[in-house]
Structure formats: C-alpha cells, structure tokens
N, C-alpha and C. Protein backbone atom coordinates (compact mmCIF):
# COMPACT_ATOMS: atom_id res chain seq x y z
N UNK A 1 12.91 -11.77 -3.75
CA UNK A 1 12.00 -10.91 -4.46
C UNK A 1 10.66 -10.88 -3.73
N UNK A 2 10.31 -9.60 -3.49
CA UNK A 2 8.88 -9.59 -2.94
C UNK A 2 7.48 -9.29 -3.73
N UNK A 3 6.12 -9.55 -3.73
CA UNK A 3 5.31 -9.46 -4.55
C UNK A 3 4.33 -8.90 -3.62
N UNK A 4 3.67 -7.62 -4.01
CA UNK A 4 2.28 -7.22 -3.03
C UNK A 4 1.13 -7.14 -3.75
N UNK A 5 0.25 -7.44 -3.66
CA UNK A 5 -1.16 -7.18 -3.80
C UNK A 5 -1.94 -6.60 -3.17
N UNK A 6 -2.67 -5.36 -3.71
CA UNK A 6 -3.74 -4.46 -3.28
C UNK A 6 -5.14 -4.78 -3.76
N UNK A 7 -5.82 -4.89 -2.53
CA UNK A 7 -7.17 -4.87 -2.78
C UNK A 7 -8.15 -4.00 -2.02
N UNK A 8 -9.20 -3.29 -2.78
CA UNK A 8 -9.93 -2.63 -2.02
C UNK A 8 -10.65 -2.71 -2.27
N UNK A 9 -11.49 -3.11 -0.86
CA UNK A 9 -12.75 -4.49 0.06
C UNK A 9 -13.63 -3.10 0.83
N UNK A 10 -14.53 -2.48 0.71
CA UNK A 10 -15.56 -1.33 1.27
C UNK A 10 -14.29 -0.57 1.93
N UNK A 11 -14.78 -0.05 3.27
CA UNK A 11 -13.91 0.17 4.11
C UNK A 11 -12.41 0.11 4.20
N UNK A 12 -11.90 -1.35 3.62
CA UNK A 12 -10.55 -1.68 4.19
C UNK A 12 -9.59 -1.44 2.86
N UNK A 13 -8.36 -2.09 2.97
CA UNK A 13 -7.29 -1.89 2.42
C UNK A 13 -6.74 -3.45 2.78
N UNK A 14 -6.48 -4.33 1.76
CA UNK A 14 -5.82 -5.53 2.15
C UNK A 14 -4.46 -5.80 1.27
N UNK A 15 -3.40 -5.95 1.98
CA UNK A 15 -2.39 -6.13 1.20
C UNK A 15 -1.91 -7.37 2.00
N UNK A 16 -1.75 -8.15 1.03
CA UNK A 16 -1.20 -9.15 0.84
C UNK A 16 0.16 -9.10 0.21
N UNK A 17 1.46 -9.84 0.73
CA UNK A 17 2.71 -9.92 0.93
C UNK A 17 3.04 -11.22 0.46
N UNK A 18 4.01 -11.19 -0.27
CA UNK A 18 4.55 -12.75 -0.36
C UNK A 18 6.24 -12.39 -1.36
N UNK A 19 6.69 -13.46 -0.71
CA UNK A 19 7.93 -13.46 -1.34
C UNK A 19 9.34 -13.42 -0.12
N UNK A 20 10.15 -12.44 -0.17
CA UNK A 20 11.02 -12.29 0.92
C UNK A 20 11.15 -10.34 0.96
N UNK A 21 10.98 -10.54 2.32
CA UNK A 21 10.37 -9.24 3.23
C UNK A 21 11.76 -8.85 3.33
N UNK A 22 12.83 -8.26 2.68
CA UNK A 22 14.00 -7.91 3.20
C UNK A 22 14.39 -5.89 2.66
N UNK A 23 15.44 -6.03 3.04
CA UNK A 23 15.86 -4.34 2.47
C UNK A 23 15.57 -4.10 0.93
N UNK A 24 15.08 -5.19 0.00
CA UNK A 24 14.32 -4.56 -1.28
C UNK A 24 13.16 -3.82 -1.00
N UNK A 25 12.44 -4.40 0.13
CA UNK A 25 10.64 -4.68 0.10
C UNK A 25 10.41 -2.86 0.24
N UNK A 26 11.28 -1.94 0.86
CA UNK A 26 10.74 -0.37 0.94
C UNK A 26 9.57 -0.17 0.16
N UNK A 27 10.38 0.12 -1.31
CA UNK A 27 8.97 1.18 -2.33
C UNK A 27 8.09 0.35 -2.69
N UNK A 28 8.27 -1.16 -2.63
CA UNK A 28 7.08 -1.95 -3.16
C UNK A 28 6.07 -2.12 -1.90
N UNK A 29 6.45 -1.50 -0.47
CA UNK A 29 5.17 -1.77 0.56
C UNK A 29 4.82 -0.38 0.40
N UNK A 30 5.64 0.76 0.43
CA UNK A 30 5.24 2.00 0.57
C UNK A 30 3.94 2.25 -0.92
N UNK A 31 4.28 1.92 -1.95
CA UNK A 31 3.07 1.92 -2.71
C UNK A 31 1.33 1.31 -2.81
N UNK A 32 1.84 0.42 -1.70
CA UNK A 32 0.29 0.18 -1.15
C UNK A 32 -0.57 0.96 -0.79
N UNK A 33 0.17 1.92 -0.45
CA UNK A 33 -0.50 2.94 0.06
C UNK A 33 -1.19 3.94 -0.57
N UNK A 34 -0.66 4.16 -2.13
CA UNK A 34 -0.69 5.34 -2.81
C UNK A 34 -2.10 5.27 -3.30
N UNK A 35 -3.15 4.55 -3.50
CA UNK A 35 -4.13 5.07 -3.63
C UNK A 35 -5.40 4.76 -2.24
N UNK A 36 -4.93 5.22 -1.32
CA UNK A 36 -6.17 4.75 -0.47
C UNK A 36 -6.70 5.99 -0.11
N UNK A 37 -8.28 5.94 -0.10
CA UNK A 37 -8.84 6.42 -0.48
C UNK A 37 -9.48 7.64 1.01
N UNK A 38 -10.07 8.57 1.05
CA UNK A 38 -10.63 8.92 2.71
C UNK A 38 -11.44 8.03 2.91
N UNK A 39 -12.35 7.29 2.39
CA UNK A 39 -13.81 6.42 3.57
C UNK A 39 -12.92 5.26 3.71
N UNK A 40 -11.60 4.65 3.39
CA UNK A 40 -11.53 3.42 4.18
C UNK A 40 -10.58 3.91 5.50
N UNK A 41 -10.48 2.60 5.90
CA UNK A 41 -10.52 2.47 7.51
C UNK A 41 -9.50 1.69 7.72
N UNK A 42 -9.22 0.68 7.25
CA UNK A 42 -8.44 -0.82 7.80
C UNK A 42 -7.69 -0.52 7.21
N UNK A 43 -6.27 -1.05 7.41
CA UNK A 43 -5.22 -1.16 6.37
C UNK A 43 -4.95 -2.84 6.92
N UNK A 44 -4.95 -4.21 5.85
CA UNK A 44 -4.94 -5.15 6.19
C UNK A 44 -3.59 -5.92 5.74
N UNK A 45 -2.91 -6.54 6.81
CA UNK A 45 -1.58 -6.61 6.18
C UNK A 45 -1.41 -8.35 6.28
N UNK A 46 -1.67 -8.89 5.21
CA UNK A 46 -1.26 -10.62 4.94
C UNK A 46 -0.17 -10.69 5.21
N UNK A 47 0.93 -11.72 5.85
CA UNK A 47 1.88 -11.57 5.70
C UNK A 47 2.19 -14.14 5.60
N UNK A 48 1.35 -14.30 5.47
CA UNK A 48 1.42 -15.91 5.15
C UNK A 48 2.31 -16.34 3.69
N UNK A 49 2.24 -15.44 3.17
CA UNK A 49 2.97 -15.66 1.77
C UNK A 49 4.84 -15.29 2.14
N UNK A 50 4.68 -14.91 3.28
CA UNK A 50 6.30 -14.23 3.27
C UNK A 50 7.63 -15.34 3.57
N UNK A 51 8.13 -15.84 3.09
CA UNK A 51 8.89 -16.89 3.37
C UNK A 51 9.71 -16.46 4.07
N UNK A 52 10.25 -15.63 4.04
CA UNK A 52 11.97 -14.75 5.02
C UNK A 52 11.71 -13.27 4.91
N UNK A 53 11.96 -13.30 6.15
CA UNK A 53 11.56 -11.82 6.59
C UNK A 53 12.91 -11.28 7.82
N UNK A 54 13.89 -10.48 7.25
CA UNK A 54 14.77 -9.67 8.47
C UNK A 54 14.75 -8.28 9.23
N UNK A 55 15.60 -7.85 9.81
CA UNK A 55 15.32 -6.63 10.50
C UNK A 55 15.00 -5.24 9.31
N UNK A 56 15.57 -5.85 8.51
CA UNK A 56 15.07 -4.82 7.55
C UNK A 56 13.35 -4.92 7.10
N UNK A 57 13.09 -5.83 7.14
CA UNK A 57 11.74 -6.19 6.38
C UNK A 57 11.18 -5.73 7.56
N UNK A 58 11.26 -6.03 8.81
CA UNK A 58 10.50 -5.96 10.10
C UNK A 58 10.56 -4.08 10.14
N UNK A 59 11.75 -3.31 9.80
CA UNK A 59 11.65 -1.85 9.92
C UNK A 59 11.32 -1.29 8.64
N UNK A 60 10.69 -2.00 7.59
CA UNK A 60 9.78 -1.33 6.46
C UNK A 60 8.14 -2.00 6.95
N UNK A 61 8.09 -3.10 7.37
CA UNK A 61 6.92 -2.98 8.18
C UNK A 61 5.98 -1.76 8.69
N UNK A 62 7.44 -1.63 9.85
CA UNK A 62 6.69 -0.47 11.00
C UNK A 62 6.36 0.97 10.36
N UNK A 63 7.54 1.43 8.99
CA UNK A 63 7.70 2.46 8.43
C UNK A 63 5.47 2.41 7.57
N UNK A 64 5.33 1.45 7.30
CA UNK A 64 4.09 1.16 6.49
C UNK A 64 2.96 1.20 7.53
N UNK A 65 3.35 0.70 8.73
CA UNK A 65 2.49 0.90 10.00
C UNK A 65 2.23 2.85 10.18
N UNK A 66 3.11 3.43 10.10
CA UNK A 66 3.68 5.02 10.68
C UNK A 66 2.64 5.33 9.23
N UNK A 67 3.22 5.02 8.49
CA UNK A 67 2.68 6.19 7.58
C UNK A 67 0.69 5.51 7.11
N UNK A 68 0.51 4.38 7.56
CA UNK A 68 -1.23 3.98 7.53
C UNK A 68 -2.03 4.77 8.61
N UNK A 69 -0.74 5.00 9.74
CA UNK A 69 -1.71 5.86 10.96
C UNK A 69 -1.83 7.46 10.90
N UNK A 70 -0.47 7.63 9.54
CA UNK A 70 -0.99 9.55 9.25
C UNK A 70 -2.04 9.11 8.18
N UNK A 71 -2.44 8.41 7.75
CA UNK A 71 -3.90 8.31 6.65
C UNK A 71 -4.65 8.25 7.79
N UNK A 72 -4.89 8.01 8.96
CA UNK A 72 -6.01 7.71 9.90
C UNK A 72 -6.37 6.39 9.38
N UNK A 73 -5.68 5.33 9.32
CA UNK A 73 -6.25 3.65 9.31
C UNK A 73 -5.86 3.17 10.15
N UNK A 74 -6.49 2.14 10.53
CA UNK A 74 -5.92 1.12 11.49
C UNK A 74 -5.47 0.25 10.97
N UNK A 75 -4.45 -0.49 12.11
CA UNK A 75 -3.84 -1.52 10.90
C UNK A 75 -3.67 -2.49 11.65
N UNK A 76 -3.65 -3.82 11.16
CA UNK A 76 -3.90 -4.73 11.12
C UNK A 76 -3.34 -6.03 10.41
N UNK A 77 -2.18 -6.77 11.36
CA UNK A 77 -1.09 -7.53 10.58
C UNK A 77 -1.43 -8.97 11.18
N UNK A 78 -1.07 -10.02 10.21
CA UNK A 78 -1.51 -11.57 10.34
C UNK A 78 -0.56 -12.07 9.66
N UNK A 79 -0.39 -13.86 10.09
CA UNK A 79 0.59 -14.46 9.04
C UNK A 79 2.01 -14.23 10.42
C-alpha cells in the first residue's frame, strides 16, 4: 500500500511517498499533481518513506516526471 502527501511550500510542490511504490502507486502519484498551481516551480519528490519499489513503481515515477515537465516544473527526486 502506498501513502502520498502533498504540500505546498511558496514556489514548490513536495510530495512525499511512503509505503510500496509498485503497479498500485499510478492514480495515487498522478493526483499530486491535480492541484498545482501556475507560480510554483519545483515539483519535490521524497522518496525515504518507500520501502519497495519495482519496475512498475520506477515507470509511474517517470510517467509523474513527464507529466510535472508539461506543467513547466522542475523536478526533483531524493531518498
């Protein structure tokens, strides 16, 4: 089971991840997204909380990467 948290910090976008990053995680990363706003900038991606993470989790990643760079954010992954 995966758990995300949104926070919005001036500028940025921080989501924080925890749980297991697998072929559930799609609509629960893709909704991070749904309210960001035009003045931020960052999209910040925690990923220290993630205990197991597979090729699936790694290609809803990149899918969350693709669609932060049609908002015009940069992004930014740790953990």
């Amino acid at each position: 089971m995966i758990t995300v948290d949104v926070q919005h910090c001036g500028g940025s976008v921080l989501v924080s991840v925890s749980g297991e990053l697998d072929e559930d995680a799609d609509e629960t990363l893709q909704q991070a997204l749904d309210d960001v706003t035009a003045c931020e900038r960052d999209l910040l991606v925690d990923l220290h909380g993630v205990a197991v993470m597979n090729s699936d989790g790694l290609l809803h990643l990149l899918d969350l990467h693709r669609r932060a760079e049609c908002l015009g954010l940069r992004v930014l992954v740790t953990g």
